[in-house]
PDB file of N, CA and C in Angstrom:
ATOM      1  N   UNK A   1     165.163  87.358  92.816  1.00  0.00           N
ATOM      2  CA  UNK A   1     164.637  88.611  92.322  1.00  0.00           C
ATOM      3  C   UNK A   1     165.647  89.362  91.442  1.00  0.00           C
ATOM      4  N   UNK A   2     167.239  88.889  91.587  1.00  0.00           N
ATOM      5  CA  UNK A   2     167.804  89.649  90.912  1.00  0.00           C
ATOM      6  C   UNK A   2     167.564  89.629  89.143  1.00  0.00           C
ATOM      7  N   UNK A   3     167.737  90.694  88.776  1.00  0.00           N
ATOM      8  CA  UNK A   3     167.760  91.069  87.219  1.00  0.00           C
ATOM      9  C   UNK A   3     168.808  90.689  86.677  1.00  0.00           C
ATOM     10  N   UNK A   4     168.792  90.193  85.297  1.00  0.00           N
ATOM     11  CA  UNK A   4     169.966  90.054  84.683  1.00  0.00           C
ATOM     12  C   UNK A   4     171.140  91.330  84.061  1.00  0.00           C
ATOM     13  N   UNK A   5     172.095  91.061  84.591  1.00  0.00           N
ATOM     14  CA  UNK A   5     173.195  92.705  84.537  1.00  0.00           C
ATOM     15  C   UNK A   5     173.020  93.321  83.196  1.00  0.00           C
ATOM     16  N   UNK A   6     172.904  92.633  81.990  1.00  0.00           N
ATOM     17  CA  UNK A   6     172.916  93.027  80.702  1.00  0.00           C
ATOM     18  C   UNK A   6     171.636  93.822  80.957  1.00  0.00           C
ATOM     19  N   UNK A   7     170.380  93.798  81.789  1.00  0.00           N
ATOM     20  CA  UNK A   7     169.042  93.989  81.387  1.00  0.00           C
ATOM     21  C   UNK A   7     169.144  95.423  82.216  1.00  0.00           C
ATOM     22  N   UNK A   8     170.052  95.693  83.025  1.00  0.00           N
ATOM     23  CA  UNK A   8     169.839  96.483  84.204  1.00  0.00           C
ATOM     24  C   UNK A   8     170.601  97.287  84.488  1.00  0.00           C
ATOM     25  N   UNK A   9     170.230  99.221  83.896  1.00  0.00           N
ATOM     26  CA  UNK A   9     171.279  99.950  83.904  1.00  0.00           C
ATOM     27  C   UNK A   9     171.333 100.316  85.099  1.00  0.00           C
ATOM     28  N   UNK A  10     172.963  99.966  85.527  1.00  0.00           N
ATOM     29  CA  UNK A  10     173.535 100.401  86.557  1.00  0.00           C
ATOM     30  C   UNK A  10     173.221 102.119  87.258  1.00  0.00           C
ATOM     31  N   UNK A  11     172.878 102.199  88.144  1.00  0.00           N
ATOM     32  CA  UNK A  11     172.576 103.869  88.339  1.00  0.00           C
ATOM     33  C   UNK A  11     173.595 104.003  89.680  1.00  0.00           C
ATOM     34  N   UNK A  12     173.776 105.674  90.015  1.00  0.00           N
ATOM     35  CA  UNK A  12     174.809 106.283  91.172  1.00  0.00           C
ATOM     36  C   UNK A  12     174.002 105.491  92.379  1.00  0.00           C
ATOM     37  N   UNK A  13     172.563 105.287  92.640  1.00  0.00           N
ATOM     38  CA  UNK A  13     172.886 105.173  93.921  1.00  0.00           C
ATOM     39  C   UNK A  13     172.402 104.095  94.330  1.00  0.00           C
ATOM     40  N   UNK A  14     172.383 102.919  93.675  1.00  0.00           N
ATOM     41  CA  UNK A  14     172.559 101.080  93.970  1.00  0.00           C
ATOM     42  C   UNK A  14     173.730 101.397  95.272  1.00  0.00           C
ATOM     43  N   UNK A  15     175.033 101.751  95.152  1.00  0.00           N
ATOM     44  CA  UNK A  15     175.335 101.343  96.132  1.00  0.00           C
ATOM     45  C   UNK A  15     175.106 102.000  97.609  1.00  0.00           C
ATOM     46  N   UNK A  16     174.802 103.213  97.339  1.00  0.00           N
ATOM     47  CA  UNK A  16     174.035 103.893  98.618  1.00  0.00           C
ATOM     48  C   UNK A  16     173.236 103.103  98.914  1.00  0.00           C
ATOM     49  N   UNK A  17     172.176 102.239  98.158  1.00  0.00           N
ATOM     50  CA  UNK A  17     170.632 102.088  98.662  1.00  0.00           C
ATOM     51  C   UNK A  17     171.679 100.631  99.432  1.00  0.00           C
ATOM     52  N   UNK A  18     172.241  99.840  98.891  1.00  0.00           N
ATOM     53  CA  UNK A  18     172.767  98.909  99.595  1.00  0.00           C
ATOM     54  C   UNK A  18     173.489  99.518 101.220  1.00  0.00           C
ATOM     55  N   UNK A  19     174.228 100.430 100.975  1.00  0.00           N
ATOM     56  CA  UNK A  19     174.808 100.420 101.809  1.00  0.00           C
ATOM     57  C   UNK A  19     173.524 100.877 102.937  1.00  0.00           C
ATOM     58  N   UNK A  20     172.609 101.960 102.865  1.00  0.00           N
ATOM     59  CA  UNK A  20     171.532 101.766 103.573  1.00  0.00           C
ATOM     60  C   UNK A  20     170.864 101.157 103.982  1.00  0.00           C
ATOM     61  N   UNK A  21     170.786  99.941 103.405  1.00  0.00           N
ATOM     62  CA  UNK A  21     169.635  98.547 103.857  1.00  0.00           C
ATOM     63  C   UNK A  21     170.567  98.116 104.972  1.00  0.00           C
ATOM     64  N   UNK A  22     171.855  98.230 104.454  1.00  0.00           N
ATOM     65  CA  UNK A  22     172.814  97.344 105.842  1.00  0.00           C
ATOM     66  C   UNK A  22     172.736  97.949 107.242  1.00  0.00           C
ATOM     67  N   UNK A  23     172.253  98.766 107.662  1.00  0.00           N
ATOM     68  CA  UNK A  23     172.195  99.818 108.808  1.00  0.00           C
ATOM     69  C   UNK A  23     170.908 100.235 109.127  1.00  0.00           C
ATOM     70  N   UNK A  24     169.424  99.986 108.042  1.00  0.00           N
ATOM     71  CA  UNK A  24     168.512 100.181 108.627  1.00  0.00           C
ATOM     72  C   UNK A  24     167.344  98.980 107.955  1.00  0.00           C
ATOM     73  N   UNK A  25     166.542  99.483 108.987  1.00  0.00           N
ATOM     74  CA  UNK A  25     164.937  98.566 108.653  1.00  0.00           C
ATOM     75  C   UNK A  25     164.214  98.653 107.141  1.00  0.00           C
ATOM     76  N   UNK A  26     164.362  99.777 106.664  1.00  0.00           N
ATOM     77  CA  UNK A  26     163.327 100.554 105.702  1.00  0.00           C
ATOM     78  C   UNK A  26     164.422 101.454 104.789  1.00  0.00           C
ATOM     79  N   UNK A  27     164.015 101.535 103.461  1.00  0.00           N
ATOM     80  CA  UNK A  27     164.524 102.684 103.188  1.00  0.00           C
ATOM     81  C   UNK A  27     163.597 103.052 102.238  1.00  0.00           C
ATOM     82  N   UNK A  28     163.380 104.400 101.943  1.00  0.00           N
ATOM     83  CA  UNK A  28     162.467 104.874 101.010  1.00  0.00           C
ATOM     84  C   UNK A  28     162.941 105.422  99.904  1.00  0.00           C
ATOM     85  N   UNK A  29     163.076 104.922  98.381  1.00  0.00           N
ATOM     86  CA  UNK A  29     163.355 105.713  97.572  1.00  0.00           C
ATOM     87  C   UNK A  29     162.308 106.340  96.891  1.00  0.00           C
ATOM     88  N   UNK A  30     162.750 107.854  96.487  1.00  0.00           N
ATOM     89  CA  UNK A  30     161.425 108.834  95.862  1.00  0.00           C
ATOM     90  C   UNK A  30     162.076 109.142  95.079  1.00  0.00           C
ATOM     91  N   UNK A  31     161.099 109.252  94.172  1.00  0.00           N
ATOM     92  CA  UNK A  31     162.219 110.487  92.588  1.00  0.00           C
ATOM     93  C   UNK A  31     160.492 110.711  91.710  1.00  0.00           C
ATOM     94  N   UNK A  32     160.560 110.919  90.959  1.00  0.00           N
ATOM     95  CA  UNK A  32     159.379 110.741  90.116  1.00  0.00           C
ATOM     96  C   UNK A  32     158.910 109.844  88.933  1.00  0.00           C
ATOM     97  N   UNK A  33     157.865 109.869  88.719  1.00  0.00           N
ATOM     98  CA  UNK A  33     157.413 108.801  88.316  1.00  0.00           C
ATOM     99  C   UNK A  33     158.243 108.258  87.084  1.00  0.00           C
ATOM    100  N   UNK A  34     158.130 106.643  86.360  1.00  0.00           N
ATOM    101  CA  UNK A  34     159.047 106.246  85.548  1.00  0.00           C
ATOM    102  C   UNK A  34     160.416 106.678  85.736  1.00  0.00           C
ATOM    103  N   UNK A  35     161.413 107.097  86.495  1.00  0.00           N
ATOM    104  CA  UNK A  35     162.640 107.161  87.146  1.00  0.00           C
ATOM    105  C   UNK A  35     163.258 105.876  87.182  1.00  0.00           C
ATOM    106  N   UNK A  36     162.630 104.986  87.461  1.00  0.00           N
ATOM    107  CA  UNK A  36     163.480 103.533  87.815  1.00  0.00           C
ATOM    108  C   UNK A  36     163.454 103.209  89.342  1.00  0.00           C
ATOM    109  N   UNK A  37     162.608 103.677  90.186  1.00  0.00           N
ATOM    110  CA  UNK A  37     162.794 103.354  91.276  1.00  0.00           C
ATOM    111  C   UNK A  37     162.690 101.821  91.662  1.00  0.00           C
ATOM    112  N   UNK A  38     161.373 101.379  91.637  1.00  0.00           N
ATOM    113  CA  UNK A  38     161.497  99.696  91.044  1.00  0.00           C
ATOM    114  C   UNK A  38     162.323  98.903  90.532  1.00  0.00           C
ATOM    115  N   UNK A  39     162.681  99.375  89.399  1.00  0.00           N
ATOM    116  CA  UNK A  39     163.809  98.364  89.080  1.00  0.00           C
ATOM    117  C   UNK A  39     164.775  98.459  90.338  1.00  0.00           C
ATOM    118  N   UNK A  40     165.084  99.561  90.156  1.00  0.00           N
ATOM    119  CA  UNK A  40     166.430  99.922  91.651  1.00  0.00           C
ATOM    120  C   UNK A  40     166.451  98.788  92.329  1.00  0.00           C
ATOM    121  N   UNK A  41     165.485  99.354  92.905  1.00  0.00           N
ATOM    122  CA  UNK A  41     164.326  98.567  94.616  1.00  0.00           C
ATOM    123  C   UNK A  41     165.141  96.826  94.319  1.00  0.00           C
ATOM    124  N   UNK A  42     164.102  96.359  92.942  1.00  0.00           N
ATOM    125  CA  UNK A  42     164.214  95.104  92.507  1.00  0.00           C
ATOM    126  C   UNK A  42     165.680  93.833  92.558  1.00  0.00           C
ATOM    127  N   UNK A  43     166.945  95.059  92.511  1.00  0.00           N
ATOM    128  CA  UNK A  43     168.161  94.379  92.313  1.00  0.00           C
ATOM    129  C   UNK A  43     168.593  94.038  93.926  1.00  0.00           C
ATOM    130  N   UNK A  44     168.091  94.843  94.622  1.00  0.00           N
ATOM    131  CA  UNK A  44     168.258  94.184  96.348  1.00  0.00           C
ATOM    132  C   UNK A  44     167.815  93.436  96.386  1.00  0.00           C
ATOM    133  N   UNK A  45     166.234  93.541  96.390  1.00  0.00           N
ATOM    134  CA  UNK A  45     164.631  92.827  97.078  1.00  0.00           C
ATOM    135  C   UNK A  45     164.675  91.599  97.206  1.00  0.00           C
ATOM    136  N   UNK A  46     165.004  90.482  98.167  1.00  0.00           N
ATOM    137  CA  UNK A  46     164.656  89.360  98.141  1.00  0.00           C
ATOM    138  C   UNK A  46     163.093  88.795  98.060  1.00  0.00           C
ATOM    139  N   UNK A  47     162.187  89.957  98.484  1.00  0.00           N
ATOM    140  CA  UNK A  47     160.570  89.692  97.678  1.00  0.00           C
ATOM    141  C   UNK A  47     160.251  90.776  97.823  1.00  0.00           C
ATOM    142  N   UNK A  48     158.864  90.772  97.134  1.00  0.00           N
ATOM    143  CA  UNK A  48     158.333  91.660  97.362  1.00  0.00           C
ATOM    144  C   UNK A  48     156.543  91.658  96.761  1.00  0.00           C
ATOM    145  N   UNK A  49     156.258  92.753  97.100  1.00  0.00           N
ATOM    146  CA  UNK A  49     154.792  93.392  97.498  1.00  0.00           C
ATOM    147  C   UNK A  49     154.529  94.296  96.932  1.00  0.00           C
ATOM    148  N   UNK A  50     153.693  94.018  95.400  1.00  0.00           N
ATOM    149  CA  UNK A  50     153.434  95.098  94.711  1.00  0.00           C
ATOM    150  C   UNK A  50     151.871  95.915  94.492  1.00  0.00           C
ATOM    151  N   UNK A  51     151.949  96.588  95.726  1.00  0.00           N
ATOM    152  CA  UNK A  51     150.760  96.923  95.765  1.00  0.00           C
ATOM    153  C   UNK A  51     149.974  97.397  94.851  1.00  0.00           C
ATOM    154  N   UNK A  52     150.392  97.743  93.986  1.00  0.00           N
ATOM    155  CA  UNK A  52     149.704  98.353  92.262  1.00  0.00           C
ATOM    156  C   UNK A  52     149.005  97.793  91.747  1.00  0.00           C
ATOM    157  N   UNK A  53     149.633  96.223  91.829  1.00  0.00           N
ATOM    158  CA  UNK A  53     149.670  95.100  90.462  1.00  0.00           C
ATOM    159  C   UNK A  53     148.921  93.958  91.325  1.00  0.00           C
ATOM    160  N   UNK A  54     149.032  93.259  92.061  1.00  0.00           N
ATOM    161  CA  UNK A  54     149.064  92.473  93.495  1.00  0.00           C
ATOM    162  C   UNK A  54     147.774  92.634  93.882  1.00  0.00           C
ATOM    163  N   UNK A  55     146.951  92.185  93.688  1.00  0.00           N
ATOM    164  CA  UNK A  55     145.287  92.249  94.184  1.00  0.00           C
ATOM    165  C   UNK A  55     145.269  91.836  95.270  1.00  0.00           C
ATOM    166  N   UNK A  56     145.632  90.154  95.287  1.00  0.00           N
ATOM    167  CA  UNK A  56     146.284  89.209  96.680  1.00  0.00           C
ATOM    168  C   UNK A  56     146.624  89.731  97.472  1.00  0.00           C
ATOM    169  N   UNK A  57     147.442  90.739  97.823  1.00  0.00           N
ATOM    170  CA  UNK A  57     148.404  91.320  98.348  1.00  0.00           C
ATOM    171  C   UNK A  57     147.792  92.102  99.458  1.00  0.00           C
ATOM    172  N   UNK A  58     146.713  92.956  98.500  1.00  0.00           N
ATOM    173  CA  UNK A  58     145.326  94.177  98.562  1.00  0.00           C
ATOM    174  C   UNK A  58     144.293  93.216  99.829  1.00  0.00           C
ATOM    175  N   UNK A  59     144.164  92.362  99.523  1.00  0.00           N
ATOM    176  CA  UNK A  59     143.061  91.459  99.906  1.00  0.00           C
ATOM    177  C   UNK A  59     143.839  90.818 101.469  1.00  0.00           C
ATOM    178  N   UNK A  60     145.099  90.484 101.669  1.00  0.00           N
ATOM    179  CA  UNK A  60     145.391  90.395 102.767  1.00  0.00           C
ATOM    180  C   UNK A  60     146.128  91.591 103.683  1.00  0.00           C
ATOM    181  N   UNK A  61     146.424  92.721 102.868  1.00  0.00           N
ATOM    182  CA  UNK A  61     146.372  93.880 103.704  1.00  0.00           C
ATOM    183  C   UNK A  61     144.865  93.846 104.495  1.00  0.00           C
ATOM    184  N   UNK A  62     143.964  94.113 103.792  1.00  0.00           N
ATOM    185  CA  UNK A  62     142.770  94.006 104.702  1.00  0.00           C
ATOM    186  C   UNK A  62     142.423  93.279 105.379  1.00  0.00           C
ATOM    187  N   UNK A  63     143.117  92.237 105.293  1.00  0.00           N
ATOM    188  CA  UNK A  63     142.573  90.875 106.331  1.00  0.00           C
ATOM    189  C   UNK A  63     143.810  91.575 107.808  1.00  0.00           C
ATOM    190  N   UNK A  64     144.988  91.779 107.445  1.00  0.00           N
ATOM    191  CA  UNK A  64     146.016  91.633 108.350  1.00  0.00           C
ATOM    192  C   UNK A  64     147.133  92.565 107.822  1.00  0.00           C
ATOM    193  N   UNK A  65     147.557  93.775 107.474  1.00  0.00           N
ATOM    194  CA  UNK A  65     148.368  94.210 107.347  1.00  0.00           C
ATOM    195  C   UNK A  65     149.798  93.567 107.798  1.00  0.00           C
ATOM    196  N   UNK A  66     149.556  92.885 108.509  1.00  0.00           N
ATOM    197  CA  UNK A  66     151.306  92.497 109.106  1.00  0.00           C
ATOM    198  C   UNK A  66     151.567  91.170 107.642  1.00  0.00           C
ATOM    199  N   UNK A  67     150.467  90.926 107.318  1.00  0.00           N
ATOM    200  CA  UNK A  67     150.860  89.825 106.032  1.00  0.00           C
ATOM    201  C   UNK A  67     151.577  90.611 104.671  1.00  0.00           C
ATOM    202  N   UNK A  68     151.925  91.523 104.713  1.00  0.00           N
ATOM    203  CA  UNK A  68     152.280  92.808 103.342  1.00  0.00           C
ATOM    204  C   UNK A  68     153.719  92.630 103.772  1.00  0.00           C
ATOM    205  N   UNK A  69     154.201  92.309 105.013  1.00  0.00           N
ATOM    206  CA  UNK A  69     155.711  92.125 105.529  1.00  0.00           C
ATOM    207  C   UNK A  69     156.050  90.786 105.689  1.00  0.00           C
ATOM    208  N   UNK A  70     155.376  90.102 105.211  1.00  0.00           N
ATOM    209  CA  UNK A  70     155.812  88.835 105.554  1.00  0.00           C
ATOM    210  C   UNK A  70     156.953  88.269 103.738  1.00  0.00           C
ATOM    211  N   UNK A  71     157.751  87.669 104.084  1.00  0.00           N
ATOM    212  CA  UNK A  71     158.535  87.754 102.745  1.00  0.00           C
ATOM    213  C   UNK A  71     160.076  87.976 103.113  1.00  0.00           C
ATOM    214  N   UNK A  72     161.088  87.386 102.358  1.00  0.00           N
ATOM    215  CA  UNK A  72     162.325  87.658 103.057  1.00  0.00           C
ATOM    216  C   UNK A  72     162.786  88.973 102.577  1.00  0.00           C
ATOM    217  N   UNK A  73     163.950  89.103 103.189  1.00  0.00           N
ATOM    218  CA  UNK A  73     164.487  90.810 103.154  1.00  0.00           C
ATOM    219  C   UNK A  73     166.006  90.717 102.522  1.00  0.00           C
ATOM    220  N   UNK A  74     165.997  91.832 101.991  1.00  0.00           N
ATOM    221  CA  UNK A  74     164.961  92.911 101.822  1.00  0.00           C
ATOM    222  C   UNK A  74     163.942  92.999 101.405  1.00  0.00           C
ATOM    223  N   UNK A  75     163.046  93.613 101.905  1.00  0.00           N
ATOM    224  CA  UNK A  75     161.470  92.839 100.850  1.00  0.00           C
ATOM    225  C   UNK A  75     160.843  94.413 100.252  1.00  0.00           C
ATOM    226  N   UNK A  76     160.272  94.427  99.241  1.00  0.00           N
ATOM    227  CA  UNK A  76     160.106  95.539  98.334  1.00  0.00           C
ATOM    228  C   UNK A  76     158.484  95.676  98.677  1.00  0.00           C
ATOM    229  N   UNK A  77     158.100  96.733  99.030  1.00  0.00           N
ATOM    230  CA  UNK A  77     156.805  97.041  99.211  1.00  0.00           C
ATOM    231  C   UNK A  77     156.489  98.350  98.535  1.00  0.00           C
ATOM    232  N   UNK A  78     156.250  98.109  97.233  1.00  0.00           N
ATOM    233  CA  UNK A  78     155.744  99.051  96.165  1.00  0.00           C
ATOM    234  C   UNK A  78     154.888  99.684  96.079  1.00  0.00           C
ATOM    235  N   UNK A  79     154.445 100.763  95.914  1.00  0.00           N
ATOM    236  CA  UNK A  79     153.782 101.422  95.999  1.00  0.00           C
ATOM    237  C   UNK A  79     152.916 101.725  97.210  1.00  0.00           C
ATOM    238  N   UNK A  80     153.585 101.779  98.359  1.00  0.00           N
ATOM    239  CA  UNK A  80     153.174 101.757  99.953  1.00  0.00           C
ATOM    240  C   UNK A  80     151.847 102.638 100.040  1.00  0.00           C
ATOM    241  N   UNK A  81     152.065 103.966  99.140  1.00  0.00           N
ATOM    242  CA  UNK A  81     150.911 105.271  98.963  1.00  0.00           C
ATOM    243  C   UNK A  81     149.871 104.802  99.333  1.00  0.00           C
ATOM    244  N   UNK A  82     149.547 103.704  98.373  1.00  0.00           N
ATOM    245  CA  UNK A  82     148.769 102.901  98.373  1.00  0.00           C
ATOM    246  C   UNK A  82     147.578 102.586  99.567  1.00  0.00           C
ATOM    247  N   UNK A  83     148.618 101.992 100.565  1.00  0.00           N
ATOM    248  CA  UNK A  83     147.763 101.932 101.967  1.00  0.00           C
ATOM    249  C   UNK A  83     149.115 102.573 102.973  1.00  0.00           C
ATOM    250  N   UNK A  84     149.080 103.916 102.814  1.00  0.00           N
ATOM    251  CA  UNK A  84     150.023 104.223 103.746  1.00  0.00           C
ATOM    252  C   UNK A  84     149.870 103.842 105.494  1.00  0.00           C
ATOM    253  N   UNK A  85     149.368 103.612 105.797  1.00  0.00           N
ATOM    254  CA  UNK A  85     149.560 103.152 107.309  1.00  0.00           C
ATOM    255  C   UNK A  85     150.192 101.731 107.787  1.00  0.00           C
ATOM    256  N   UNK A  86     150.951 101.007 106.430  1.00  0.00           N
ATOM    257  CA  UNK A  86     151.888  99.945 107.112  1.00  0.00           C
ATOM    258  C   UNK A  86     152.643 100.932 107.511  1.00  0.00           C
TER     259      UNK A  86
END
């Protein structure tokens, strides 16, 4: 999942969000819209779940929500709003 460094401006808090993943389950980044949160997200994420874009994704939330977590970690679950009750 990683981005190529030339492609991917470095921002202040990559290493917070790292250092956060190391100590917890979840982390939530918010800012507003077009901010870069995604990309952010993207330079950890070993997969991910883009609920926006991801129809598939849509289609087995409804079958099974626990399938939206399935994926290695860190795993990026985009746009959660979406179906907030994972």
């Amino acid at each position: 999942m990683q981005k190529e460094p030339d492609i991917y401006q470095k921002r202040c808090i990559d290493e917070i969000l790292k250092k956060r993943l190391s100590s917890a389950g979840a982390v939530l980044i918010r800012g507003p819209k077009g901010c870069g949160k995604t990309e952010t997200a993207l330079q950890v994420a070993q997969s991910e779940a883009r609920l926006d874009i991801d129809r598939n994704i849509l289609a087995q939330f409804d079958i099974n929500p626990k399938f939206v977590l399935r994926g290695d970690t860190p795993r990026l679950i985009d746009e959660w709003q979406i179906r907030p009750e994972i």
